[in-house]
Protein backbone atom coordinates (compact mmCIF):
# COMPACT_ATOMS: atom_id res chain seq x y z
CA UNK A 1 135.17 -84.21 -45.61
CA UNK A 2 134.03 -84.56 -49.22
CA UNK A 3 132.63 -86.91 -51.46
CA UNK A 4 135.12 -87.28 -54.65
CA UNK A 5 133.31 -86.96 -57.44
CA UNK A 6 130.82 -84.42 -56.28
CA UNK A 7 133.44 -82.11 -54.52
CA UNK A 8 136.53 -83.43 -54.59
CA UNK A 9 138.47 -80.57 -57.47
CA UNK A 10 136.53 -78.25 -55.46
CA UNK A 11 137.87 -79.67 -52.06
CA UNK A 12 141.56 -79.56 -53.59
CA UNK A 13 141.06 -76.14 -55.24
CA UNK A 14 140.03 -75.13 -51.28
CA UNK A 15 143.02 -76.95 -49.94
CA UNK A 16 145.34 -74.61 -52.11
CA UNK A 17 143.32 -71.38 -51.29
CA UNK A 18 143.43 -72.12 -47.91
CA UNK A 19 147.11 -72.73 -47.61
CA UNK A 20 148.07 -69.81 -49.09
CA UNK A 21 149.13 -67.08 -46.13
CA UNK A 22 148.78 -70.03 -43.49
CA UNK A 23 150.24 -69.58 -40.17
CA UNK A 24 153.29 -72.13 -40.62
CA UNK A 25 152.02 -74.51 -37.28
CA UNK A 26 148.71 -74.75 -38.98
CA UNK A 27 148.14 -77.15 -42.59
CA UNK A 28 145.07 -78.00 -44.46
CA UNK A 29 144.40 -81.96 -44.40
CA UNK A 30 143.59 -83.01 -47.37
CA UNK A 31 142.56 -87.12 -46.95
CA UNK A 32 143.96 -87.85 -51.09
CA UNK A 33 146.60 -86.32 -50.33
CA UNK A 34 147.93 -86.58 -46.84
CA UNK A 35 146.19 -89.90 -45.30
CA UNK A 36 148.89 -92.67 -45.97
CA UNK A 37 146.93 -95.25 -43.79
CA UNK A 38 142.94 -95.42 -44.23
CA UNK A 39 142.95 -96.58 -40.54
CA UNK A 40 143.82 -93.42 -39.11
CA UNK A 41 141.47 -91.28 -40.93
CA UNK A 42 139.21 -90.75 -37.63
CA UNK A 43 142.10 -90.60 -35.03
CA UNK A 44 143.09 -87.95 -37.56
CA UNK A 45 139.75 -86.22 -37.34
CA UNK A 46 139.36 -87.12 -33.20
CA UNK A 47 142.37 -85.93 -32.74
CA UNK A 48 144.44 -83.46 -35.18
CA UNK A 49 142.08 -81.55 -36.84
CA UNK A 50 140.22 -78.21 -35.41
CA UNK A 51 137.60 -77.24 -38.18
CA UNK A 52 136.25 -80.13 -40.28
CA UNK A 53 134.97 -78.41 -43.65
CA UNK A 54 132.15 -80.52 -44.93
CA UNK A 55 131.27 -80.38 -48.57
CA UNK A 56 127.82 -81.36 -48.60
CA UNK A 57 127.12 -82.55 -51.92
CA UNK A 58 124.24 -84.75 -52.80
CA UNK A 59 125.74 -87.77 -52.25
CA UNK A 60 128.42 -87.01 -49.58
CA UNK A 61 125.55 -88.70 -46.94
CA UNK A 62 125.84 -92.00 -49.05
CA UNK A 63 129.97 -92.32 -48.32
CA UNK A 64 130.22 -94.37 -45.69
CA UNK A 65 133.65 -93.61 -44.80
CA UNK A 66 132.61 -89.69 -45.00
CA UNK A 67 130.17 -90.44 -42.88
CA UNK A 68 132.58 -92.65 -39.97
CA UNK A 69 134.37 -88.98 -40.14
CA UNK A 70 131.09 -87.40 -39.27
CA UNK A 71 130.50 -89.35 -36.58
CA UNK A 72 134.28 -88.91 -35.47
CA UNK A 73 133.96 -85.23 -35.24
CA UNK A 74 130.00 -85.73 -33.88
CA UNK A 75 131.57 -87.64 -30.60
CA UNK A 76 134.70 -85.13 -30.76
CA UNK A 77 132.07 -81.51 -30.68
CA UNK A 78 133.75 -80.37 -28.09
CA UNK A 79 137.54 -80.44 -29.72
CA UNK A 80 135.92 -80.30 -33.42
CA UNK A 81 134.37 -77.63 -35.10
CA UNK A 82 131.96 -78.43 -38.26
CA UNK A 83 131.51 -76.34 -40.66
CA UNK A 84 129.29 -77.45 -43.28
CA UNK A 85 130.07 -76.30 -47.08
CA UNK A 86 126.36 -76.66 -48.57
CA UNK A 87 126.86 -77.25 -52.67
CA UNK A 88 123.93 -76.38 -54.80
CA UNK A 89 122.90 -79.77 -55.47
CA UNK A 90 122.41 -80.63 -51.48
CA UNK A 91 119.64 -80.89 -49.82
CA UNK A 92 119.09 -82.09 -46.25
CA UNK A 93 117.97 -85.64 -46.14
CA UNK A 94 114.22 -86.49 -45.03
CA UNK A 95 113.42 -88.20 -42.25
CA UNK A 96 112.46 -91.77 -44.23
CA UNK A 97 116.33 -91.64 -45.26
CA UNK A 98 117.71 -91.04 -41.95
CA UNK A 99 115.41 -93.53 -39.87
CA UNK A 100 116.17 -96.01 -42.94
CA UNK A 101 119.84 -95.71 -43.61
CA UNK A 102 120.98 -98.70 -42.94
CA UNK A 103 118.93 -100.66 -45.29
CA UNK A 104 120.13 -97.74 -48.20
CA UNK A 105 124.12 -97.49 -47.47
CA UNK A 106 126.00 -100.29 -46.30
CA UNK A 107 128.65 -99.42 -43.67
CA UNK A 108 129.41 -102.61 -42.97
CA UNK A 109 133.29 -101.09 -43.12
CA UNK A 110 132.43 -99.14 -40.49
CA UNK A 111 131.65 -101.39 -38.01
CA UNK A 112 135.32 -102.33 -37.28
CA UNK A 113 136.03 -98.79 -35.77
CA UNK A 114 133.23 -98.93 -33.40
CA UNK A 115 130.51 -97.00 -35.47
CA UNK A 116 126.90 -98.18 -36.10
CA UNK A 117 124.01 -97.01 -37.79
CA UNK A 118 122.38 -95.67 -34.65
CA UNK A 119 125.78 -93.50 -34.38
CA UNK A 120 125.61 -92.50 -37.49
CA UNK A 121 121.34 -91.61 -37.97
CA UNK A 122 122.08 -89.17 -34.34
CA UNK A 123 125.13 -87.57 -36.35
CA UNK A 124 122.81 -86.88 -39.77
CA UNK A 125 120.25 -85.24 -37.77
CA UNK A 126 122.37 -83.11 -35.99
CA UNK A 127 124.46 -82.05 -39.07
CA UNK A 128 120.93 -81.20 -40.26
CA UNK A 129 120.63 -78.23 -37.58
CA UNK A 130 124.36 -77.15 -37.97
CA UNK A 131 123.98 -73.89 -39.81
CA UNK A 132 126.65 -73.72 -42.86
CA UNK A 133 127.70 -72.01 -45.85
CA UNK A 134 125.62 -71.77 -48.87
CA UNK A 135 127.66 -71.85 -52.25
CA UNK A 136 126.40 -70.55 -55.44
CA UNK A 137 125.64 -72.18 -58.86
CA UNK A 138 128.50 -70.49 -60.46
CA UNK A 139 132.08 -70.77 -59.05
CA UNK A 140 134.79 -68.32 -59.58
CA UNK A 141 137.71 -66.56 -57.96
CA UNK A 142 135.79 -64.61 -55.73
CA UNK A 143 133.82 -67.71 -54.53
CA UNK A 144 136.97 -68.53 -53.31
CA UNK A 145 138.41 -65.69 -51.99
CA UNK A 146 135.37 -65.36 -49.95
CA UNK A 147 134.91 -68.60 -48.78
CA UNK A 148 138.42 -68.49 -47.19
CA UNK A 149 137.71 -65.26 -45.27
CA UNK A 150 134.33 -67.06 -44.12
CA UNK A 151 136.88 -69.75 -42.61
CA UNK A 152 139.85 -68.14 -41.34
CA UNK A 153 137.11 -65.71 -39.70
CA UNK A 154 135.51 -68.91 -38.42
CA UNK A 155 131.96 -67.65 -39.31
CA UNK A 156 130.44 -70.05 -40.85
CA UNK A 157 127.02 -69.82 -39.88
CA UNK A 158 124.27 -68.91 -42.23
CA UNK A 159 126.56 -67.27 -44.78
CA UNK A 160 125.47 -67.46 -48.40
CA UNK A 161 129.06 -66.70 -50.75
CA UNK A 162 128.11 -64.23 -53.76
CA UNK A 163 130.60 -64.85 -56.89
CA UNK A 164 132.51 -62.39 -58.36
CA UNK A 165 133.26 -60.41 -55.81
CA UNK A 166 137.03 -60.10 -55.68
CA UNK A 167 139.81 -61.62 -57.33
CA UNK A 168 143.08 -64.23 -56.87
């Protein structure tokens, strides 16, 4: 889950990482790439996807169809793991912006799929306490390198990714 132009060459730089070595019944979903039909971008999340990698950039929370897959995967914790990526420009929201979101972000698209603001302030908060992956300023091969291990090795909490550590 990513917001395009705050993460979206670093989600599709990820995508390739990742898939490099994969077992062969596994893939990496990558929505620009692989969603054909925006309608079944949460049935894809509900139900075909194992780790959802969030890319919290600073405006990832104001997406509202990033946030309908939040909510997806926030009804689905038991069949969906989150792992939150946390950029350098993130920070977690206040409380103001999460009691007031729907007066700041209109998800009126949203509503079609079942998914209100209620649904969507209870997900926010409890991103909030999922512990994630802290990125640094400077990206590089080893960013990457290491940020794949972090996945495959599914540890994703509370792990801060040093740069230049290894090599592609």
């Amino acid at each position: 889950c990513h917001h395009k132009g705050g993460a979206g060459a670093f989600s599709r730089l990820l995508k390739i990482v990742l898939g490099e070595g994969l077992d062969s019944r596994k893939r990496v979903f990558f929505d620009c790439d692989d969603l054909h039909n925006l309608d079944m971008l949460f049935d894809y999340v509900g139900s075909h996807t194992e780790v959802l990698l969030v890319m919290l950039s600073k405006e990832l929370l104001l997406r509202p169809w990033c946030m309908g897959e939040l909510v997806t995967a926030h009804l689905k914790q038991k069949e969906v793991t989150v792992a939150p990526v946390l950029f350098p420009d993130y920070n977690h929201p206040e409380e103001n912006f999460i009691t007031n979101y729907g007066t700041s972000v209109d998800i009126s698209c949203l509503g079609a799929h079942g998914i209100n603001v209620e649904m969507i302030q209870q997900m926010i908060r409890w991103l909030c306490n999922i512990p994630g992956v802290a990125l640094p300023d400077q990206l590089d091969n080893g960013v990457m390198i290491e940020l794949k291990q972090v996945v495959f090795k599914r540890q994703y909490a509370n792990q801060t990714i040093r740069s230049g550590v290894a090599t592609l």
